[in-house]
C-alpha atoms as a PDB file:
ATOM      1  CA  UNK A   1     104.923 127.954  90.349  1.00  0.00           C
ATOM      2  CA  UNK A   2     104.623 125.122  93.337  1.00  0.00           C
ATOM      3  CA  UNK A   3     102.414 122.980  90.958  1.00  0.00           C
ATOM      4  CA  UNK A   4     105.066 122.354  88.616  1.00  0.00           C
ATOM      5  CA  UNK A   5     107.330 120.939  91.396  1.00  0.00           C
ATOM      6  CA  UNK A   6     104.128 118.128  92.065  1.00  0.00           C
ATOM      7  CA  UNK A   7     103.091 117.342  88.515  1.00  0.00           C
ATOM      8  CA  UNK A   8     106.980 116.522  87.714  1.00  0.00           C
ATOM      9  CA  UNK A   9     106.701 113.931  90.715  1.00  0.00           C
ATOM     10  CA  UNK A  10     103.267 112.823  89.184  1.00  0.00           C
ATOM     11  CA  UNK A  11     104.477 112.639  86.100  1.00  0.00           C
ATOM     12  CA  UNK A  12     107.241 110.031  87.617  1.00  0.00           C
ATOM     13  CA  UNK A  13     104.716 107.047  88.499  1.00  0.00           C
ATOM     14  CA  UNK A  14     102.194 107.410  85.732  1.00  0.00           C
ATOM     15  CA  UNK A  15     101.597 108.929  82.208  1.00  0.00           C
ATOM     16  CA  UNK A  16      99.425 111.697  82.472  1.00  0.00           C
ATOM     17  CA  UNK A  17      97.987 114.330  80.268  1.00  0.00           C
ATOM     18  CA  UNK A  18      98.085 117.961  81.063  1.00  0.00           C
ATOM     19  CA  UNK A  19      94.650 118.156  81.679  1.00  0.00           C
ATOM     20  CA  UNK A  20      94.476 115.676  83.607  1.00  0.00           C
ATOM     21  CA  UNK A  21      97.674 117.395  85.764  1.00  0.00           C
ATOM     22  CA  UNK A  22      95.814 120.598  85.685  1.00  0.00           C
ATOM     23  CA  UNK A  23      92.894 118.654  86.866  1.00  0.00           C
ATOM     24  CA  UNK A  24      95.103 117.025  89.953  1.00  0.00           C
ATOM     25  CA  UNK A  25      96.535 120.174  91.386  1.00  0.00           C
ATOM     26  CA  UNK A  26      93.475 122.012  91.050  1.00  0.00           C
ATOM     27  CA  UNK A  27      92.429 120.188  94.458  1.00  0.00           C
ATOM     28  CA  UNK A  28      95.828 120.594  96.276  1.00  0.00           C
ATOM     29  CA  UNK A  29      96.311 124.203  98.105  1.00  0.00           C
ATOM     30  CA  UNK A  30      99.055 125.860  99.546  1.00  0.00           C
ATOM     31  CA  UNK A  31     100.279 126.197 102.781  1.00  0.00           C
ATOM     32  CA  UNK A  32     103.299 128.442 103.921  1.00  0.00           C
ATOM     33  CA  UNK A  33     104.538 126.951 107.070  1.00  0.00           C
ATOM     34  CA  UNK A  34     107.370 128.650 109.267  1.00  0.00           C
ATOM     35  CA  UNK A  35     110.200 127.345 110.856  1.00  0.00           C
ATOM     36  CA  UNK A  36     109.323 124.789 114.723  1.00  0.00           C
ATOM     37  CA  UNK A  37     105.980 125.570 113.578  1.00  0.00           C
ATOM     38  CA  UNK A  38     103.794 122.416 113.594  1.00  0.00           C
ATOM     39  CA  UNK A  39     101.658 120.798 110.995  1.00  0.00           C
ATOM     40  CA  UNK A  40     100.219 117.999 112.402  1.00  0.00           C
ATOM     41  CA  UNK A  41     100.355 117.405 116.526  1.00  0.00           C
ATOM     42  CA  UNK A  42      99.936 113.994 118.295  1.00  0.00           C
ATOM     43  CA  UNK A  43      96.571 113.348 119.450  1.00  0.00           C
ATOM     44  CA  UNK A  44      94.914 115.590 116.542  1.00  0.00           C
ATOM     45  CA  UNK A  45      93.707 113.853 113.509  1.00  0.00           C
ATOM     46  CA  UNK A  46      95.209 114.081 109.952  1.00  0.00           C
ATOM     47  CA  UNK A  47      93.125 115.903 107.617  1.00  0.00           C
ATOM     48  CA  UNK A  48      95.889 116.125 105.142  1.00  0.00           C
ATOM     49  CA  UNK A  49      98.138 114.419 102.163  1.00  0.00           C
ATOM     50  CA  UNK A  50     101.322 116.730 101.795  1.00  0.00           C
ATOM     51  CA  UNK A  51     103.727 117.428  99.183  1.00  0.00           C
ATOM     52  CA  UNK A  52     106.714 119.458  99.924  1.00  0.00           C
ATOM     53  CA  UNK A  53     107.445 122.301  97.748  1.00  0.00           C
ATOM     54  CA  UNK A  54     110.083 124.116  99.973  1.00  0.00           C
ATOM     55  CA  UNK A  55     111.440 123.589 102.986  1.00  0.00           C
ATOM     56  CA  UNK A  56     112.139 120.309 105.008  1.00  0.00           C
ATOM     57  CA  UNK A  57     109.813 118.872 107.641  1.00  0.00           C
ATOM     58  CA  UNK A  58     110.909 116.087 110.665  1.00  0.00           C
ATOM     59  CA  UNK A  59     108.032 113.464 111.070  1.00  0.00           C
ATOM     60  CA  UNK A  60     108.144 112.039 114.580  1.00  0.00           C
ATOM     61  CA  UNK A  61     106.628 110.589 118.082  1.00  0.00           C
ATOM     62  CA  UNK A  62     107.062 112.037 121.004  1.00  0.00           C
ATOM     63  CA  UNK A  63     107.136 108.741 123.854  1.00  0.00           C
ATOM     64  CA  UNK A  64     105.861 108.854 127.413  1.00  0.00           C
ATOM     65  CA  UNK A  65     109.369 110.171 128.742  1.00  0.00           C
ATOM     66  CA  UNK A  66     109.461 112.875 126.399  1.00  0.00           C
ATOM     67  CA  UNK A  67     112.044 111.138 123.801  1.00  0.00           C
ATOM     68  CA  UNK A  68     111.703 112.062 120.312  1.00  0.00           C
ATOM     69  CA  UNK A  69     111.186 109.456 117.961  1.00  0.00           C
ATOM     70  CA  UNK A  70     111.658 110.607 114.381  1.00  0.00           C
ATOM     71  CA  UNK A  71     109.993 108.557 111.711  1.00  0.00           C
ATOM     72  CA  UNK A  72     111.053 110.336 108.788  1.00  0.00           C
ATOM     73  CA  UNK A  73     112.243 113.764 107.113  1.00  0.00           C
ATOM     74  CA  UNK A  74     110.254 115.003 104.231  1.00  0.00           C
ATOM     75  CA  UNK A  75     112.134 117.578 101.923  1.00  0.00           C
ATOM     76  CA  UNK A  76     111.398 119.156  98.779  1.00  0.00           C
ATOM     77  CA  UNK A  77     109.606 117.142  96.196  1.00  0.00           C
ATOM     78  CA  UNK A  78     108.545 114.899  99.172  1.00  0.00           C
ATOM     79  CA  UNK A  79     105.316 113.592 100.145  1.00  0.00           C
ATOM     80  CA  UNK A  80     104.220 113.940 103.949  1.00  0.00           C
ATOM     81  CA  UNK A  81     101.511 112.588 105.993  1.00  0.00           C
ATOM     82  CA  UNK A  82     100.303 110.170 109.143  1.00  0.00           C
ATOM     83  CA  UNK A  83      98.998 107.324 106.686  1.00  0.00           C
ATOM     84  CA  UNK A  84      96.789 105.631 109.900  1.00  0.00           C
ATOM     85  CA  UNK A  85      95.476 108.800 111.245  1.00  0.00           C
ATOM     86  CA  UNK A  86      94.389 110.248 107.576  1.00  0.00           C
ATOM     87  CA  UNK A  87      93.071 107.091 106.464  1.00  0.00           C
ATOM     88  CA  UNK A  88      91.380 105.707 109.902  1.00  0.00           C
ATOM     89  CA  UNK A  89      90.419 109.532 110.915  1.00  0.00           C
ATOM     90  CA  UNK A  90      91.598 108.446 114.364  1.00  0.00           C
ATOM     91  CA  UNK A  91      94.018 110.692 116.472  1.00  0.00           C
ATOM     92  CA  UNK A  92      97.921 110.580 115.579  1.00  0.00           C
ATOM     93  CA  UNK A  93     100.153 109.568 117.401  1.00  0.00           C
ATOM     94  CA  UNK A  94     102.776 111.789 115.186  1.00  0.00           C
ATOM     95  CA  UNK A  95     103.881 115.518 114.774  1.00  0.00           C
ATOM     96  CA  UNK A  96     104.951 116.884 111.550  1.00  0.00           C
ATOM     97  CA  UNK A  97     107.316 119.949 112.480  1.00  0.00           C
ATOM     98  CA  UNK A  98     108.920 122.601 110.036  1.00  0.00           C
ATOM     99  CA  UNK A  99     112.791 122.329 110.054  1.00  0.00           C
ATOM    100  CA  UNK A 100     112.689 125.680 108.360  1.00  0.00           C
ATOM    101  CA  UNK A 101     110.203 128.356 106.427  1.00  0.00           C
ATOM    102  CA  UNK A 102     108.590 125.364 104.545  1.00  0.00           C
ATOM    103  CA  UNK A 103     105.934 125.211 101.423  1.00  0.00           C
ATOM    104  CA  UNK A 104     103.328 122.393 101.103  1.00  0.00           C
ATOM    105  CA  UNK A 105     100.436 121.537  98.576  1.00  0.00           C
ATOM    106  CA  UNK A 106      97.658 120.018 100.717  1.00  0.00           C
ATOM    107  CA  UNK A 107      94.865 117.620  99.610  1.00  0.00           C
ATOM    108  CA  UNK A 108      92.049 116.993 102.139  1.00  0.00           C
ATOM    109  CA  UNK A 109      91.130 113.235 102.582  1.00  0.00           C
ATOM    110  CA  UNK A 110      87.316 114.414 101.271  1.00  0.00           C
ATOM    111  CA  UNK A 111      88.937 116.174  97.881  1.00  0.00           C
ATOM    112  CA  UNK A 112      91.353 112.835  97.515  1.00  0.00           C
ATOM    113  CA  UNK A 113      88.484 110.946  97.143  1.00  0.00           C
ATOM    114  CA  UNK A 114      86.496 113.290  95.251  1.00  0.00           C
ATOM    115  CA  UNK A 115      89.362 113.787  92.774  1.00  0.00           C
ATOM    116  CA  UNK A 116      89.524 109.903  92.581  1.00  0.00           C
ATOM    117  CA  UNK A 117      85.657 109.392  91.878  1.00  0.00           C
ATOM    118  CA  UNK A 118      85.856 112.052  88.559  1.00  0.00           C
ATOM    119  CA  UNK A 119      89.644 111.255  87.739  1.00  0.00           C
ATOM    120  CA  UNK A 120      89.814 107.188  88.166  1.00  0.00           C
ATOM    121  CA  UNK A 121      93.404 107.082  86.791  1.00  0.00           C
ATOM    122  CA  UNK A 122      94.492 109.057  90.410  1.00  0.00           C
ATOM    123  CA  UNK A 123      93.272 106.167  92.527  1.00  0.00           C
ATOM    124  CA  UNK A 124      95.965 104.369  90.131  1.00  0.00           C
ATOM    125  CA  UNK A 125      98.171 107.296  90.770  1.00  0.00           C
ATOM    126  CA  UNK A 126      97.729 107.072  94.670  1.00  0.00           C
ATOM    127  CA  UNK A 127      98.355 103.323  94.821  1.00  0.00           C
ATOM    128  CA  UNK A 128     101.730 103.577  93.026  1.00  0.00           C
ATOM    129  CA  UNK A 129     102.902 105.988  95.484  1.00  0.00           C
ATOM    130  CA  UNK A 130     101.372 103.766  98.190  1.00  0.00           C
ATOM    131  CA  UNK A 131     103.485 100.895  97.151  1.00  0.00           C
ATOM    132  CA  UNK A 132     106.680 103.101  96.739  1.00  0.00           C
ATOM    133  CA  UNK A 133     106.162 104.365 100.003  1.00  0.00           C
ATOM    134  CA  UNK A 134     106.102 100.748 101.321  1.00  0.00           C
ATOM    135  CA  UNK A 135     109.153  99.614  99.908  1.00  0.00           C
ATOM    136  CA  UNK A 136     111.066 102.169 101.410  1.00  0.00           C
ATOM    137  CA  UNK A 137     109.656 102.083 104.814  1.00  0.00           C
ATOM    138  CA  UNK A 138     110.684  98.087 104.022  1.00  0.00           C
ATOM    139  CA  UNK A 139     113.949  98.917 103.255  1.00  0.00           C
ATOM    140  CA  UNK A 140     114.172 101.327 106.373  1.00  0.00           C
ATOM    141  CA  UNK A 141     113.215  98.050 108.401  1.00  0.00           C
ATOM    142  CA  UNK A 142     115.886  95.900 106.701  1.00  0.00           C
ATOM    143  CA  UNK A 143     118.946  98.595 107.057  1.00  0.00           C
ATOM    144  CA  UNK A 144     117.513  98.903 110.846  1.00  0.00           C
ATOM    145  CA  UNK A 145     118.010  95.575 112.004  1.00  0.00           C
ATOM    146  CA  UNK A 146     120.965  94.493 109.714  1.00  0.00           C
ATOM    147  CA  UNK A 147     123.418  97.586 109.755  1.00  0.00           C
ATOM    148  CA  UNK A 148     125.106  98.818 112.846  1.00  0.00           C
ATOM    149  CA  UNK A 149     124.464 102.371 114.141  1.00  0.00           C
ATOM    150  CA  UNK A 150     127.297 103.496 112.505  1.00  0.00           C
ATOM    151  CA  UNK A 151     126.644 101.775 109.122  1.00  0.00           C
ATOM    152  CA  UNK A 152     122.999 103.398 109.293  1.00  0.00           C
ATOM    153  CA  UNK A 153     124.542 107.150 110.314  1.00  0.00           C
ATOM    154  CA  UNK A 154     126.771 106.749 107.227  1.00  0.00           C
ATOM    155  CA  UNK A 155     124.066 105.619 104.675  1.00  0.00           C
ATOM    156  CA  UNK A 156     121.680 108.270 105.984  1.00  0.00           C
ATOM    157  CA  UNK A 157     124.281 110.967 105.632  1.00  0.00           C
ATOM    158  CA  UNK A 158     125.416 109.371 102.138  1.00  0.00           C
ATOM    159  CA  UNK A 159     122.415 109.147 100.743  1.00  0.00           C
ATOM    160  CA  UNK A 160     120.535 112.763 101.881  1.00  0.00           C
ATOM    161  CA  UNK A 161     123.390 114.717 102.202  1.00  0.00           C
ATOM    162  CA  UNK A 162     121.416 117.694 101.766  1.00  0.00           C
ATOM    163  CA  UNK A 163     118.641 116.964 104.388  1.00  0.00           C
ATOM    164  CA  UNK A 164     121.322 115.866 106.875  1.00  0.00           C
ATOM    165  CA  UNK A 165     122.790 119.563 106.688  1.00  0.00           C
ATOM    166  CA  UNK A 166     119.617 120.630 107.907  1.00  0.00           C
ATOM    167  CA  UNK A 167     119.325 118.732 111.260  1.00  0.00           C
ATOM    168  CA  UNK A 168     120.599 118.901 114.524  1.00  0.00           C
ATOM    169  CA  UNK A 169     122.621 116.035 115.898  1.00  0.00           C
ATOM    170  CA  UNK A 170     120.019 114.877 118.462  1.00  0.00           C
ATOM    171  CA  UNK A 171     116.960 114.541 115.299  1.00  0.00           C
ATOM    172  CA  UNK A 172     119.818 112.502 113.394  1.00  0.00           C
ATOM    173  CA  UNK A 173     119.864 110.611 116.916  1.00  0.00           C
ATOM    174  CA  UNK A 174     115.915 110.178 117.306  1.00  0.00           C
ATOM    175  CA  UNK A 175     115.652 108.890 113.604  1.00  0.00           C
ATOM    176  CA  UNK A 176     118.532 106.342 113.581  1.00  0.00           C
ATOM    177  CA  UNK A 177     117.261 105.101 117.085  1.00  0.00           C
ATOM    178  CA  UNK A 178     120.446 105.585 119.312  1.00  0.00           C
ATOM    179  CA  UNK A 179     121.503 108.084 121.710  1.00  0.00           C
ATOM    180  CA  UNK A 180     122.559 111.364 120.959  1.00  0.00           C
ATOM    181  CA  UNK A 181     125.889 110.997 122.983  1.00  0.00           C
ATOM    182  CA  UNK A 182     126.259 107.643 120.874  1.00  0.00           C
ATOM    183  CA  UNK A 183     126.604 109.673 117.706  1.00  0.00           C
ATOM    184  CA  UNK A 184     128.865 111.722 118.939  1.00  0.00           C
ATOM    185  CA  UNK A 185     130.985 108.625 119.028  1.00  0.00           C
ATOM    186  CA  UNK A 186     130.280 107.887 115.933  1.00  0.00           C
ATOM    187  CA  UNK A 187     131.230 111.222 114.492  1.00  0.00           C
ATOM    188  CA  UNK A 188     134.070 111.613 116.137  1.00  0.00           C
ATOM    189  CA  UNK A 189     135.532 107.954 115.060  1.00  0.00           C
ATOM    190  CA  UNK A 190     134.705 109.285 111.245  1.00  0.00           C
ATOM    191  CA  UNK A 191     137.558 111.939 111.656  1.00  0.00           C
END
């Protein structure tokens, strides 16, 4: 069942009862999304908080030149969303694409903060994650401007070996900021 897959990853940032796990994921539903197909596009707005059940998803910008800039890859066990637009309810400036046949649990911004109001340990919950998520994006920053290309391609690679499988050169490109050709340097020094 998807829901076990989301209350394990609850279940990782607070102590929660059952109930109140039952109580969670009876507000998230299920979406089956198939492979290039899109779940968020720039310019709409957000209605969403993801978790990935199955699949992997690329989270990126397209610029005014038509150059893919990819924020992040959500996987299984993941969470996924455009934190401005869905808070703000203004339009994104992100897409959120399907790598492959993907599975998400979906929580509208409206049940969030219903769930929150009857269930005030979530907003707890939610905050948590919120912070998590900041370090990372943090640490993202840090490796950005203090490793070299090649020193980023190798800890990306290292560290989600099984999400880097799943991409194409040129999105490995767009999300450590260099030119595809450039990684193909880089790849080809490695052998």
């Amino acid at each position: 069942m998807p829901y076990q897959l989301l209350k394990d990853n609850l279940k990782q940032n607070l102590d929660l009862s059952s109930k109140e796990l039952e109580q969670i994921c009876s507000y998230f539903t299920t979406k089956e999304i198939k492979k290039k197909e899109f779940l968020l596009t720039q310019g709409s707005i957000c209605k969403f908080e993801g978790f990935v059940v199955l699949g992997c998803f690329r989270v990126f910008s397209l610029d005014k030149n038509g150059n893919d800039n990819t924020l992040y890859f959500a996987a299984k066990d993941w969470w996924l969303m455009d934190i401005d637009s869905f808070m703000n309810q203004s339009p994104s400036e992100l897409n959120i694409q399907a790598l492959e046949d993907s599975k998400v649990l979906l929580i509208s911004k409206e049940d969030k903060q219903t769930l929150c109001n009857s269930l005030p340990i979530v907003e707890k919950l939610f905050k948590i994650m919120f912070q998590k998520a900041i370090v990372s994006w943090q640490r993202r920053l840090i490796r950005n401007h203090s490793l070299t290309a090649k020193e980023r391609y190798l800890y990306f690679i290292n560290t989600y070996p099984d999400i880097s499988l799943k991409l194409t050169d040129k999105q490995i490109a767009g999300y450590l900021g260099i030119r595809h050709e450039f990684l193909s340097k880089i790849k080809k020094s490695e052998k």
